[in-house]
Protein backbone atom coordinates (compact mmCIF):
# COMPACT_ATOMS: atom_id res chain seq x y z
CA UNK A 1 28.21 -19.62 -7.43
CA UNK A 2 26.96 -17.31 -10.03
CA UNK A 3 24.24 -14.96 -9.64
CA UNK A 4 21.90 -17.20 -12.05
CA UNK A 5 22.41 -19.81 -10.03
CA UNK A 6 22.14 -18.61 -6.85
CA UNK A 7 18.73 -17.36 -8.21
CA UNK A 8 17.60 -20.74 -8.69
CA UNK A 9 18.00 -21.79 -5.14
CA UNK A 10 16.18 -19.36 -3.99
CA UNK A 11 13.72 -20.15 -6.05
CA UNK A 12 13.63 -23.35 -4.11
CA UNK A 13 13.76 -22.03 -1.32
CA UNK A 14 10.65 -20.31 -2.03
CA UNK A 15 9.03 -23.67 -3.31
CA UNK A 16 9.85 -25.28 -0.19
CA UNK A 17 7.37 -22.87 1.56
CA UNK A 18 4.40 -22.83 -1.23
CA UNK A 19 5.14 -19.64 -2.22
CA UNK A 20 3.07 -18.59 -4.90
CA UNK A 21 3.79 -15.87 -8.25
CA UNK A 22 7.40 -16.66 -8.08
CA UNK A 23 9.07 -14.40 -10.68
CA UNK A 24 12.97 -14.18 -11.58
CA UNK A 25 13.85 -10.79 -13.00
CA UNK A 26 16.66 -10.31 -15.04
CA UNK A 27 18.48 -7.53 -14.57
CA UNK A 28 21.62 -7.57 -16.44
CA UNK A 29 20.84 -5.89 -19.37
CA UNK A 30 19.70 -3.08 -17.75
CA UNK A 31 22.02 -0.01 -16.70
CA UNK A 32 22.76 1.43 -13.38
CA UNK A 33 20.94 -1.46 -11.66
CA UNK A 34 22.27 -2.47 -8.19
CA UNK A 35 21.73 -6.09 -8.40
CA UNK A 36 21.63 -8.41 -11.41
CA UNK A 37 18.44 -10.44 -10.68
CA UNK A 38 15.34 -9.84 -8.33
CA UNK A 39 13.60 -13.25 -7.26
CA UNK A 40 9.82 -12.45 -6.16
CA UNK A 41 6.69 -14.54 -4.99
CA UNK A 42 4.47 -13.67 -2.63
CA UNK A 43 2.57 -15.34 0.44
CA UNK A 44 -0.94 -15.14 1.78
CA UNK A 45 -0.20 -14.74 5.76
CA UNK A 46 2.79 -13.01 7.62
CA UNK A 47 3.53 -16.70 9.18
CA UNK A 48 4.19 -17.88 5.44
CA UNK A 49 6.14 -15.21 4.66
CA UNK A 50 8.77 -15.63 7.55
CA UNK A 51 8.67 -19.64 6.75
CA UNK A 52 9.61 -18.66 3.10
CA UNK A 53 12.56 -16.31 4.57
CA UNK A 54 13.71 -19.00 6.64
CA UNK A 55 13.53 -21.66 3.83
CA UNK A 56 15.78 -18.81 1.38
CA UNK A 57 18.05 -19.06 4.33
CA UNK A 58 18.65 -22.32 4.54
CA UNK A 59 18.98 -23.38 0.99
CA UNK A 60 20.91 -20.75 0.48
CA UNK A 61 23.23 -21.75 3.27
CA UNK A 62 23.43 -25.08 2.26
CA UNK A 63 24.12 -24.62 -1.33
CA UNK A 64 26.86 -21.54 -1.00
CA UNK A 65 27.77 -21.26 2.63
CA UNK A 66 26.21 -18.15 2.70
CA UNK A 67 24.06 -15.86 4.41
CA UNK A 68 22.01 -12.43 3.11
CA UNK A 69 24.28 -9.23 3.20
CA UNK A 70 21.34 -7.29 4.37
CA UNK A 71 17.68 -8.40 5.40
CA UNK A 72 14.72 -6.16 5.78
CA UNK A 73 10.98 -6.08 7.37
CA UNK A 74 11.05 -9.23 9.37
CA UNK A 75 9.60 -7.78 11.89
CA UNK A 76 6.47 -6.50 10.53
CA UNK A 77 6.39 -9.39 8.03
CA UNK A 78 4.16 -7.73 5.10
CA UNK A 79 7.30 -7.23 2.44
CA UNK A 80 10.64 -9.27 3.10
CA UNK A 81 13.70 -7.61 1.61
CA UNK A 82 16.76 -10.61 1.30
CA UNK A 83 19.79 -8.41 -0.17
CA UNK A 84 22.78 -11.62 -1.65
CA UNK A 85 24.48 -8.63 -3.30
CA UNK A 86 23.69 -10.14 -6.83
CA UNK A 87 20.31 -11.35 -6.07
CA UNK A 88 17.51 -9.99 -4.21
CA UNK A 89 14.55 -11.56 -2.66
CA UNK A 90 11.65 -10.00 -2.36
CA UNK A 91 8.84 -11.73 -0.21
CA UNK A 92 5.45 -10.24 -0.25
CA UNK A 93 1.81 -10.37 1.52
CA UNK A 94 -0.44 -10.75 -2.18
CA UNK A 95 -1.34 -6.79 -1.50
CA UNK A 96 1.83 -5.25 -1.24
CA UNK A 97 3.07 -6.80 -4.16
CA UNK A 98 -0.22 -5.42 -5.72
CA UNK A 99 0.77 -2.02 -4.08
CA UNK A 100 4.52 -1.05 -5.06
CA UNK A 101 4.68 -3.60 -8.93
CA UNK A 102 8.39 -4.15 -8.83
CA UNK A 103 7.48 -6.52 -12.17
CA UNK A 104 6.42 -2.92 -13.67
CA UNK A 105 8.60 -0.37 -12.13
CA UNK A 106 11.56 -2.97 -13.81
CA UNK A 107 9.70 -3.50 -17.06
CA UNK A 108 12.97 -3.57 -18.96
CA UNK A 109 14.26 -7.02 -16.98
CA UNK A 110 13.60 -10.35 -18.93
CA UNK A 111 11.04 -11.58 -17.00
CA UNK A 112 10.95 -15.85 -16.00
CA UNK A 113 7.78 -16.61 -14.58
CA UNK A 114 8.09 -20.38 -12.45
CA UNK A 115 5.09 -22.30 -12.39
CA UNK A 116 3.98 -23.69 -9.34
């Protein structure tokens, strides 16, 4: 499964949940990047955000056999880190993402916006 397309299920997985703001970033153009596209959205409650994680999960496992290489701030539930290597999810309370702007810090990425 290529990167794009893994991108795209989490996407889903993310729609499952009601995420909302769901932004792919493309990051292949730009250099000495670690990852070739960050998948965003954010969520209004820390309850949400753990159902969208879970929902990632599962699509994710369904559609590739395959599980996050590294997974970050389940526990305190106010920014969800999902590390696939090649794509990263980022799950956010509305105010964090406010906070730390990944959309500007990466304002080189072609940015897809997915209307919900």
């Amino acid at each position: 499964m290529t990167a794009e397309e893994l991108s795209k299920v989490i996407v889903k997985g993310m729609e499952e949940k009601k995420a909302s703001d769901i932004v792919v970033m493309d990051l292949r153009e730009i250099k000495s990047t670690v990852t070739d596209f960050f998948v965003i959205c954010s969520g209004s409650s820390d309850t949400q955000l753990e159902a969208i994680s879970n929902s990632i999960e599962e699509e994710v496992l369904k559609a590739n056999k395959e599980s996050p290489w590294r997974s970050e701030g389940k526990t305190n539930r106010q920014w969800i880190l999902m590390d696939y290597v090649n794509v990263v999810a980022h799950i956010f309370m509305k105010d964090k993402r406010e906070f730390y702007q990944l959309e500007e810090l990466w304002g080189d990425a072609k940015v897809t916006k997915i209307s919900t």
